[in-house]
C-alpha atoms as a PDB file:
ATOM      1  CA  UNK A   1     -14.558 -55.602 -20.870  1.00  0.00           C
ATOM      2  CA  UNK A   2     -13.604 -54.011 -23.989  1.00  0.00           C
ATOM      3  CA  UNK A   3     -16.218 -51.208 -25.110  1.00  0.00           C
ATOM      4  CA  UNK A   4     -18.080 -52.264 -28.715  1.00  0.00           C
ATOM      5  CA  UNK A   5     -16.923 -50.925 -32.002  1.00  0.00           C
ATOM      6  CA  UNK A   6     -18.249 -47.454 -32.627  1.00  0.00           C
ATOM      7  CA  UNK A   7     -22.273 -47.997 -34.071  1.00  0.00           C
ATOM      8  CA  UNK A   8     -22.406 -44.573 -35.701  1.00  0.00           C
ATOM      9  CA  UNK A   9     -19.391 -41.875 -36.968  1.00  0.00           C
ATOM     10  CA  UNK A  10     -19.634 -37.945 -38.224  1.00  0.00           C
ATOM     11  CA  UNK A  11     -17.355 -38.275 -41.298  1.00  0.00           C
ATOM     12  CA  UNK A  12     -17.801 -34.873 -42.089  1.00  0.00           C
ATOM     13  CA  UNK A  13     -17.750 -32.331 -43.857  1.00  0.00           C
ATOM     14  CA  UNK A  14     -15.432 -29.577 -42.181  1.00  0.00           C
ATOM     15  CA  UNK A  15     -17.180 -26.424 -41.210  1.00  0.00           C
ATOM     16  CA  UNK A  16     -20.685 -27.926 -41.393  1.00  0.00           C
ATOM     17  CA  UNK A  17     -20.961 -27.444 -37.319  1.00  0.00           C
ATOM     18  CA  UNK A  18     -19.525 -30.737 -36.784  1.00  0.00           C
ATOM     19  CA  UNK A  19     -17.856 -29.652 -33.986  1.00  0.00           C
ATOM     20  CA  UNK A  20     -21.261 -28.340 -32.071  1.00  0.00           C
ATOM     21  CA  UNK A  21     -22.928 -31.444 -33.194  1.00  0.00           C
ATOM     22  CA  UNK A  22     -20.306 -33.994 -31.647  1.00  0.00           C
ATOM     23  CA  UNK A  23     -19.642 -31.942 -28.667  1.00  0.00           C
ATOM     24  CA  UNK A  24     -23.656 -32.531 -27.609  1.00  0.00           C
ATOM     25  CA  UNK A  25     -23.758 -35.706 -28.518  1.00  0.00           C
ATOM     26  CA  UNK A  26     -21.153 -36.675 -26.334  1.00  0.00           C
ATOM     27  CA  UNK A  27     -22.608 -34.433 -23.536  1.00  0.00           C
ATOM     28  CA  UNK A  28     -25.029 -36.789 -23.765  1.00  0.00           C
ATOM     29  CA  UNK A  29     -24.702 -39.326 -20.593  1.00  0.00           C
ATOM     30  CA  UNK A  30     -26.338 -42.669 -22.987  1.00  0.00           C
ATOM     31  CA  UNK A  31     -23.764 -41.790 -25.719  1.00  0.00           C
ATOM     32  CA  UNK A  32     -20.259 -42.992 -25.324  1.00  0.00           C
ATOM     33  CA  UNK A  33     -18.081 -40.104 -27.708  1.00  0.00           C
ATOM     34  CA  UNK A  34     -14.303 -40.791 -28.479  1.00  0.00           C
ATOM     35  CA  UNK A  35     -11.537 -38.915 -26.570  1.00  0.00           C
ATOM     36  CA  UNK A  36     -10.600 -36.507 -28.301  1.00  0.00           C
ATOM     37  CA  UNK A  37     -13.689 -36.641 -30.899  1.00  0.00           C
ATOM     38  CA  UNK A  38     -11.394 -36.903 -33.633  1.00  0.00           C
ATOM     39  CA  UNK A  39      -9.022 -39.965 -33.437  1.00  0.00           C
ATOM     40  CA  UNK A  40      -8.421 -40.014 -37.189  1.00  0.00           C
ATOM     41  CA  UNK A  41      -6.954 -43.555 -36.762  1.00  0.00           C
ATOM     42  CA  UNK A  42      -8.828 -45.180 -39.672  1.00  0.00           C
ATOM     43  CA  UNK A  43      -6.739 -42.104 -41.746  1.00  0.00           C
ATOM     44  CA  UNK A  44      -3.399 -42.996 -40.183  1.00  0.00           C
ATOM     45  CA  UNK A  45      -0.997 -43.453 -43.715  1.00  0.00           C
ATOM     46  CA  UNK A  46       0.998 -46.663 -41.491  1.00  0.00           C
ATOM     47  CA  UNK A  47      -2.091 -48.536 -41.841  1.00  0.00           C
ATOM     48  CA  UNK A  48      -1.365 -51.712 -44.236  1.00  0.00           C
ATOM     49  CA  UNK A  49      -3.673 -54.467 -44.989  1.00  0.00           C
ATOM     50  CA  UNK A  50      -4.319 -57.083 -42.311  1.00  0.00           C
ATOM     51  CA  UNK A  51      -4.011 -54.520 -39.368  1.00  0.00           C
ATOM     52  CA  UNK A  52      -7.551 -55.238 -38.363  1.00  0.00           C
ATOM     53  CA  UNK A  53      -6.081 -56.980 -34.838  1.00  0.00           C
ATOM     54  CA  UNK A  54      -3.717 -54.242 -34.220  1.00  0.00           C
ATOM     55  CA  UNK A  55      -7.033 -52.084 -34.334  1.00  0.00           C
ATOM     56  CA  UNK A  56      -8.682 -54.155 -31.342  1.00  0.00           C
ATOM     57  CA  UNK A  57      -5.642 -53.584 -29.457  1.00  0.00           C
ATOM     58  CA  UNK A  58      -5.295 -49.718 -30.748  1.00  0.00           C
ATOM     59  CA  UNK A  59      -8.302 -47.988 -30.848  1.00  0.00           C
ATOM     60  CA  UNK A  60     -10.642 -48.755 -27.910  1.00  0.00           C
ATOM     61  CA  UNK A  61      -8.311 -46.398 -25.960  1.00  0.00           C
ATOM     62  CA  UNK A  62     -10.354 -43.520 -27.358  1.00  0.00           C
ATOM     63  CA  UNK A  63     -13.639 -45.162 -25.778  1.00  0.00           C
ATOM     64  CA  UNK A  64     -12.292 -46.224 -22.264  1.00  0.00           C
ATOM     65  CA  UNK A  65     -15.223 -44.188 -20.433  1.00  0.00           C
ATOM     66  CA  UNK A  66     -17.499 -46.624 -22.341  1.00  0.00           C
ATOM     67  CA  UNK A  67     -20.481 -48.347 -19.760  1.00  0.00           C
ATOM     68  CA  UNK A  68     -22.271 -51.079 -20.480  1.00  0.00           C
ATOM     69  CA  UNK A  69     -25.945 -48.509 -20.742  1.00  0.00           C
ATOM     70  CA  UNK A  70     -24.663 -46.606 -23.072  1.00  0.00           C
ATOM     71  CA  UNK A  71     -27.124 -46.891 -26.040  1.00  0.00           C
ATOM     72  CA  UNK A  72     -24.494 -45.588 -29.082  1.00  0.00           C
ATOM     73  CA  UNK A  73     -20.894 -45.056 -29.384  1.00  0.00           C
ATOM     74  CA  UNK A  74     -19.624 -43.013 -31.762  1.00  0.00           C
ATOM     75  CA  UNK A  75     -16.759 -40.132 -33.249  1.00  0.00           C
ATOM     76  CA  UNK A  76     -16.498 -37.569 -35.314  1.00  0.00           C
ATOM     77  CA  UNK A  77     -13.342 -37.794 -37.501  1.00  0.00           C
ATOM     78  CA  UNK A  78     -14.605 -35.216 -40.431  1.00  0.00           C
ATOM     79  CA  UNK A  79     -11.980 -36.321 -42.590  1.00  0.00           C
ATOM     80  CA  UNK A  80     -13.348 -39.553 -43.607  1.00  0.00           C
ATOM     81  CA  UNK A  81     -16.027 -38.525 -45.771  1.00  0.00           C
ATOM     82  CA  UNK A  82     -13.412 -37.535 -48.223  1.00  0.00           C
ATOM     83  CA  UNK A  83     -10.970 -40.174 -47.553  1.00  0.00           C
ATOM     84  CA  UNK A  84     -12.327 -43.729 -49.069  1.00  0.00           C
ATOM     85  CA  UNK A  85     -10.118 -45.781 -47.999  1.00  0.00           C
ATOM     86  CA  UNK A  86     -10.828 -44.646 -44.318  1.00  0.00           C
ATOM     87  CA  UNK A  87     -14.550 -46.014 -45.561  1.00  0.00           C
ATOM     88  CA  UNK A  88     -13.381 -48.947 -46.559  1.00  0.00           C
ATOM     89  CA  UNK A  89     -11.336 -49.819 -43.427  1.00  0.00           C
ATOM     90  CA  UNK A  90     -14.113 -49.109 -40.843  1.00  0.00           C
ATOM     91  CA  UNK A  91     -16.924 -50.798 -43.248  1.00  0.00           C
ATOM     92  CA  UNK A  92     -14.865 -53.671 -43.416  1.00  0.00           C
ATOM     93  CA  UNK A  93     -14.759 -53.973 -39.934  1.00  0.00           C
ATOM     94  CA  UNK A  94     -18.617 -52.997 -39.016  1.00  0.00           C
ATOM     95  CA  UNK A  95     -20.389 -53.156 -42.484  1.00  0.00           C
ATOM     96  CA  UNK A  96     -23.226 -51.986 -40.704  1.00  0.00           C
ATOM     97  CA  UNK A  97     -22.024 -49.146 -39.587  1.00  0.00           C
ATOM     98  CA  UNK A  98     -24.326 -45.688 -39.726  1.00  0.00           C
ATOM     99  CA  UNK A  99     -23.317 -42.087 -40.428  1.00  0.00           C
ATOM    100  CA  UNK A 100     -24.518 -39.118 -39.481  1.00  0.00           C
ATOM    101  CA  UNK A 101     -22.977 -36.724 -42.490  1.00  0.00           C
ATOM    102  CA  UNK A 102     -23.445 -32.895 -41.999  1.00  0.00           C
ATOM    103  CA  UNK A 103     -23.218 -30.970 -45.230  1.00  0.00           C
ATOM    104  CA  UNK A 104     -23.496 -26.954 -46.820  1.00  0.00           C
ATOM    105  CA  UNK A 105     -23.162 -25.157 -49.984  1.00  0.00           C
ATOM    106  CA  UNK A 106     -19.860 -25.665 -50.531  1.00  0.00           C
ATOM    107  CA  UNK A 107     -19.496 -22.014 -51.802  1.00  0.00           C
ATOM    108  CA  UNK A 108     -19.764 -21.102 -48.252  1.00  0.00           C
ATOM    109  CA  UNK A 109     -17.885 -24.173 -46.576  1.00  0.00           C
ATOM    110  CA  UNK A 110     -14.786 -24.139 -48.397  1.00  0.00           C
ATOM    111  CA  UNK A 111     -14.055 -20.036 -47.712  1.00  0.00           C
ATOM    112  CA  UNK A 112     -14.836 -21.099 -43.788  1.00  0.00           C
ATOM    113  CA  UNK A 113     -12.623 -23.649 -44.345  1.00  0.00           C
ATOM    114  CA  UNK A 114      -9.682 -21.435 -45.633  1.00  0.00           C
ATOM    115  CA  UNK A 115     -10.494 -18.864 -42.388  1.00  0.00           C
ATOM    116  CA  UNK A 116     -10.114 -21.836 -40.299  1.00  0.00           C
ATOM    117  CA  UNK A 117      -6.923 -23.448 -41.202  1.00  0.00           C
ATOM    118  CA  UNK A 118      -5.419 -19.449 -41.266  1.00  0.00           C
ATOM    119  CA  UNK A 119      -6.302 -19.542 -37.685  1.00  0.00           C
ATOM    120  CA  UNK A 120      -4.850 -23.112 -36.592  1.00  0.00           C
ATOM    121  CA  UNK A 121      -1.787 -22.075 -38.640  1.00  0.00           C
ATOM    122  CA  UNK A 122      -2.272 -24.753 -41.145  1.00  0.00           C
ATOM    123  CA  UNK A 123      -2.650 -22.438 -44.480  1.00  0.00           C
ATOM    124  CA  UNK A 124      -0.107 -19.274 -44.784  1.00  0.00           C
ATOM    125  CA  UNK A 125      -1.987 -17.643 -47.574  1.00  0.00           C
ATOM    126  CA  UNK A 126      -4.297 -15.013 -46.328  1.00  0.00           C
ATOM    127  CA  UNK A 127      -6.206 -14.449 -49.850  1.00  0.00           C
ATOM    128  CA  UNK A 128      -8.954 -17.081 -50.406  1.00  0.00           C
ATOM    129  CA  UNK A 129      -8.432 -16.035 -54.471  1.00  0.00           C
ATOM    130  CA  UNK A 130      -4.634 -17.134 -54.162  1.00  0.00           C
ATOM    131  CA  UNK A 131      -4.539 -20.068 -51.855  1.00  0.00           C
ATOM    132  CA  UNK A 132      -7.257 -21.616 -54.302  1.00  0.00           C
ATOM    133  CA  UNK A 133      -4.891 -21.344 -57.372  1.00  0.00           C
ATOM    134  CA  UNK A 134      -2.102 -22.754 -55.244  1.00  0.00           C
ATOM    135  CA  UNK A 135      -3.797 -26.103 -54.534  1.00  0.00           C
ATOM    136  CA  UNK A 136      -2.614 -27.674 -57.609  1.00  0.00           C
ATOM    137  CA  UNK A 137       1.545 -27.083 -56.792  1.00  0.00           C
ATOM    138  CA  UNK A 138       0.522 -28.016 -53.058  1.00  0.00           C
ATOM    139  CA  UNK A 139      -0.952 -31.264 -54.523  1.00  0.00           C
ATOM    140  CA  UNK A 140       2.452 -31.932 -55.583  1.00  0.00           C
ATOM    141  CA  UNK A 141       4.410 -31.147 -52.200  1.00  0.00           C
ATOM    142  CA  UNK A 142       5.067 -27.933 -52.979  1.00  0.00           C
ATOM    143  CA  UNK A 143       4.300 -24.590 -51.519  1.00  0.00           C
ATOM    144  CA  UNK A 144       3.022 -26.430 -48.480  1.00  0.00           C
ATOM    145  CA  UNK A 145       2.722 -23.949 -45.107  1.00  0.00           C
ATOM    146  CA  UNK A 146       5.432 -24.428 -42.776  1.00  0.00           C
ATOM    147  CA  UNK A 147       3.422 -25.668 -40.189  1.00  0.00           C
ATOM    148  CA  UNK A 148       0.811 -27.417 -42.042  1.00  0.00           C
ATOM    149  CA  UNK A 149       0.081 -30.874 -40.401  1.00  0.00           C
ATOM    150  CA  UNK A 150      -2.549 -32.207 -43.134  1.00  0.00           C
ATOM    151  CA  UNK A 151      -1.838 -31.002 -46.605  1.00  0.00           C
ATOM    152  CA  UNK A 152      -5.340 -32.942 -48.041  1.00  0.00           C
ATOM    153  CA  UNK A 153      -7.383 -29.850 -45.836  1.00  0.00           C
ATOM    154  CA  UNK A 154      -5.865 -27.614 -48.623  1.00  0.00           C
ATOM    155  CA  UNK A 155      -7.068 -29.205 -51.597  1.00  0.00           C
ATOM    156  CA  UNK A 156     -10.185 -27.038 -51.327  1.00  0.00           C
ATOM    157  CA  UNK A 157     -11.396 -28.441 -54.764  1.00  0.00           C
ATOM    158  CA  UNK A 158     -11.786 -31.952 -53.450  1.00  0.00           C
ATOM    159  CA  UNK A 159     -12.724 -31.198 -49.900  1.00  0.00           C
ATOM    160  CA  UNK A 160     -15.782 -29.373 -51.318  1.00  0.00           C
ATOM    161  CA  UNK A 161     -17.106 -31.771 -53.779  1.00  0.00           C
ATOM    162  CA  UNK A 162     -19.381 -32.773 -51.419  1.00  0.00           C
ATOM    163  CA  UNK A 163     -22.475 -33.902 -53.373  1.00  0.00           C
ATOM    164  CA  UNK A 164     -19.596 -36.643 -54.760  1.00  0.00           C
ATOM    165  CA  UNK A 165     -18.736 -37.586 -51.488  1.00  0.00           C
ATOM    166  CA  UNK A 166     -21.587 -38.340 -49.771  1.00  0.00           C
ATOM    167  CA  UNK A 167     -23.057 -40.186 -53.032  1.00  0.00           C
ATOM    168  CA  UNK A 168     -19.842 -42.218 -52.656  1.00  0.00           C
ATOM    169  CA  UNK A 169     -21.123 -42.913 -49.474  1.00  0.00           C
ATOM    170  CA  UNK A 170     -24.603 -44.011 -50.016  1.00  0.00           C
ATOM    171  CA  UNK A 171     -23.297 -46.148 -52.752  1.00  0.00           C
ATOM    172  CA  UNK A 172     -21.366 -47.897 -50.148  1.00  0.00           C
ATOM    173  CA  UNK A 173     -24.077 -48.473 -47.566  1.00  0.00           C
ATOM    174  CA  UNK A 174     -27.214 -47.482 -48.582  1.00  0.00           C
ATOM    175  CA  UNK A 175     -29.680 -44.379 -47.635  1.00  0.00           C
ATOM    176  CA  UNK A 176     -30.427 -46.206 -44.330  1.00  0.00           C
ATOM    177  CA  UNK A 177     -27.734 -46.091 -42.835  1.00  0.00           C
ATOM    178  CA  UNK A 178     -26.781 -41.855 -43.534  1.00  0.00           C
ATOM    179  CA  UNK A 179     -28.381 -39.227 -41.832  1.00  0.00           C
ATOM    180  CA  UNK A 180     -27.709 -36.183 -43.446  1.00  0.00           C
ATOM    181  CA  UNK A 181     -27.897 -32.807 -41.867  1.00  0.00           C
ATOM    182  CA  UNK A 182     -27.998 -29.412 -43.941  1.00  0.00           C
ATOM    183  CA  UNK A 183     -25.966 -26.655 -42.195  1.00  0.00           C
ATOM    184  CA  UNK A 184     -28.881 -24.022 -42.937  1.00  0.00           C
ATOM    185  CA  UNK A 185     -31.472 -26.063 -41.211  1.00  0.00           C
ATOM    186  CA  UNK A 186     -29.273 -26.994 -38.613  1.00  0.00           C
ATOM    187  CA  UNK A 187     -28.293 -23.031 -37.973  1.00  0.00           C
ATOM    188  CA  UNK A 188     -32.307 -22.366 -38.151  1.00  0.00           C
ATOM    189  CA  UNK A 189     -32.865 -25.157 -35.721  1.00  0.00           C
ATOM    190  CA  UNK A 190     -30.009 -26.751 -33.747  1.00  0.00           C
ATOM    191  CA  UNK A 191     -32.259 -28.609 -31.396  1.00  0.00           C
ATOM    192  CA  UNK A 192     -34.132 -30.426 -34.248  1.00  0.00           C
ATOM    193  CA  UNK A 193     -31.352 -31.208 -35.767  1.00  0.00           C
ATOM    194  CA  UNK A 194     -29.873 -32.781 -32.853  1.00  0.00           C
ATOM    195  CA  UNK A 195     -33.140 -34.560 -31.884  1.00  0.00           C
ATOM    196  CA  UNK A 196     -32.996 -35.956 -35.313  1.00  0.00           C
ATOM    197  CA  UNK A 197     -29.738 -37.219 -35.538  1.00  0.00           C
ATOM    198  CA  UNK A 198     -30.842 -38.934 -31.484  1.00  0.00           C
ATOM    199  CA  UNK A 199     -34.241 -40.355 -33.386  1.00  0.00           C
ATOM    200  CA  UNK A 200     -31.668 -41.898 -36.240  1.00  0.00           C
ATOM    201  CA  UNK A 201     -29.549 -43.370 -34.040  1.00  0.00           C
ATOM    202  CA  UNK A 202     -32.294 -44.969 -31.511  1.00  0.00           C
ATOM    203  CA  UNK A 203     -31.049 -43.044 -28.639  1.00  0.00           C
ATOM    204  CA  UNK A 204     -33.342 -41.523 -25.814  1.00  0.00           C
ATOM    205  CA  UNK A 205     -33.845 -37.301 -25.967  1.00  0.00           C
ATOM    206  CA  UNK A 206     -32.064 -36.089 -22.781  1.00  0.00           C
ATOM    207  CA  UNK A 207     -34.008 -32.704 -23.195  1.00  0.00           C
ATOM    208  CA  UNK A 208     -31.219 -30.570 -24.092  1.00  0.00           C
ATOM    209  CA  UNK A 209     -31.879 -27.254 -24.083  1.00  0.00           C
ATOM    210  CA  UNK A 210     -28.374 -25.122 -24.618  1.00  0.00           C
ATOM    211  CA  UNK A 211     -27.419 -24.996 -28.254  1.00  0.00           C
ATOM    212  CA  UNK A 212     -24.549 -23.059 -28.025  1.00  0.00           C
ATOM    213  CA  UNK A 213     -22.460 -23.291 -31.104  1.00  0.00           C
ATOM    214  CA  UNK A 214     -18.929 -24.356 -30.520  1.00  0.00           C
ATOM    215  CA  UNK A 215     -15.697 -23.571 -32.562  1.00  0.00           C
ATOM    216  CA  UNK A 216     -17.103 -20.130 -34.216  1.00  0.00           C
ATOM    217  CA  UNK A 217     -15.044 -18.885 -37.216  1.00  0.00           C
ATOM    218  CA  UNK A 218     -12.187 -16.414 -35.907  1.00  0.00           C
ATOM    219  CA  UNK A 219      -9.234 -14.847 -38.015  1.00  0.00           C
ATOM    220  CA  UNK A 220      -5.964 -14.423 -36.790  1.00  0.00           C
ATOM    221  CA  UNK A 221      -4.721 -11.183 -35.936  1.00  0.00           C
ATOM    222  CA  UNK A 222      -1.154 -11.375 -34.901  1.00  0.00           C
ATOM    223  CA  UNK A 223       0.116 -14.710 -36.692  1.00  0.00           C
ATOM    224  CA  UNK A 224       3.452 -14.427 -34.621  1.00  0.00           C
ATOM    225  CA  UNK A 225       1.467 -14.744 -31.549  1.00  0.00           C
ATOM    226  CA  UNK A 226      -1.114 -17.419 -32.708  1.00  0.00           C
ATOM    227  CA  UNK A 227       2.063 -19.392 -33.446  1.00  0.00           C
ATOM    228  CA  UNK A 228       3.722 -19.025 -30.348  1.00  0.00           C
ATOM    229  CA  UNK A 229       0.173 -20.129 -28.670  1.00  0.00           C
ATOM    230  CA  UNK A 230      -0.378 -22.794 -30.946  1.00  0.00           C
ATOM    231  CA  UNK A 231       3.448 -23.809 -31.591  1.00  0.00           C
ATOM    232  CA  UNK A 232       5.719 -23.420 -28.678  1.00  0.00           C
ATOM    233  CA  UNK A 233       9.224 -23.083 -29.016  1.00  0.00           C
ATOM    234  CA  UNK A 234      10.856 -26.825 -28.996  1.00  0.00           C
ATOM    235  CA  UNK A 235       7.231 -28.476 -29.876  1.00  0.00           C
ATOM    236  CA  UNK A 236       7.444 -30.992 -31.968  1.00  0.00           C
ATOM    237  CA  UNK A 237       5.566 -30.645 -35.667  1.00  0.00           C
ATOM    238  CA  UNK A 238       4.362 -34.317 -36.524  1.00  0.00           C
ATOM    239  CA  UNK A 239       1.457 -36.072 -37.855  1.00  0.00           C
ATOM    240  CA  UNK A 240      -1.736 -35.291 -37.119  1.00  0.00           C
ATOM    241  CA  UNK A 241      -2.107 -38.564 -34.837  1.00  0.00           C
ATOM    242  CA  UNK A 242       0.707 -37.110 -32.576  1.00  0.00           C
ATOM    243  CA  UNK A 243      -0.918 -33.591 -31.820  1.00  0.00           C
ATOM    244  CA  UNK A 244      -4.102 -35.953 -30.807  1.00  0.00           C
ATOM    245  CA  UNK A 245      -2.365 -37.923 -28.706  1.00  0.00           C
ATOM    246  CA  UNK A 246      -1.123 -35.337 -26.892  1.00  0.00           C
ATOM    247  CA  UNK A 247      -4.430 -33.215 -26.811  1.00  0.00           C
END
């Protein structure tokens, strides 16, 4: 039996405590999460029109511990809320499909953001101030990190218009179907946030009580040695679909 297609997906945004958020909800034992959480298929640039049956064949293998009393099944591919045509490729599969969107002042998100992609080796320019100005030339292919796997993360500009992006969204579906979570409340109060996002998605409280945030902001002191961790000699640098599949 092949498990459903997901009912609900976090889109986004980066740095909203995404990662905490999908990491409980797939602790949960009546959620089925994808493996990893973030599959980024519906992202992949090979997709072409008409691959909706390579999709049934494709994707379920990120769901394979689905059962059938599992109330929701879900992912968490942040990306999407600020890639349309991702949207348009899972809505035209499951038009009803529901998201749960997690959002913050983007004056504070994008700066997290930056600290981030230092750490994972995706950015190269240490100064916030600088790697901002460079996002135009990097729009163009140039001036691109070395290492740099997804070079939309570094359009800071667009990745933090978020008020556009999630009124994109609701255009597309409707307020019913988004469940938006503000990072401050959700820092306040992690377990009503995640309660609420359970109540939104019809899915039974399993009392959770640890709230531990997950992923916490860290800077990179030795870069030489964060590369050699996170890029071994003779690894291969390819798409972000490759480093998943190998996660």
């Amino acid at each position: 039996m092949h498990p459903p297609f997901p009912d609900f997906i976090v889109p986004g945004a980066p740095r909203c405590g995404t990662t905490s958020m999908c990491s409980w909800l797939s602790d949960h034992p009546r959620i089925c999460f994808s493996k990893p959480k973030e599959p980024f298929y519906f992202s992949s640039p090979a997709w072409q029109p008409g691959d909706e049956e390579r999709w049934q064949q494709e994707y379920p293998r990120f769901f394979q511990h689905w059962a059938p009393d599992h109330q929701a099944v879900g992912e968490g591919s942040v990306g999407y809320l600020f890639d349309e045509p991702a949207l348009d490729r899972i809505l035209a599969i499951r038009p009803d499909e529901r998201f749960v969107v997690m959002v913050r002042n983007p004056l504070e998100m994008v700066p997290s953001l930056h600290q981030r992609l230092l750490f994972v080796l995706e950015e190269d320019e240490p100064r916030f101030e600088r790697a901002w100005r460079l996002q135009w030339e990097r729009q163009e292919g140039r001036r691109l990190p070395a290492h740099c796997i997804d070079p939309r993360l570094l359009h800071y500009g667009e990745v933090g218009k978020l008020g556009a992006q999630l009124d994109r969204l609701v255009s597309k579906v409707g307020h019913e179907q988004c469940h938006v979570v503000v990072f401050d409340d959700f820092r306040r109060d992690p377990g009503a946030a995640y309660r609420g996002v359970l109540a939104f998605l019809g899915v039974d409280d399993d009392g959770r009580s640890d709230f531990q945030p997950h992923q916490s902001g860290q800077r990179v002191r030795s870069r030489w040695l964060q590369r050699l961790i996170t890029r071994p000699p003779g690894a291969k640098i390819g798409l972000r679909e490759e480093r998943l599949r190998k996660a």
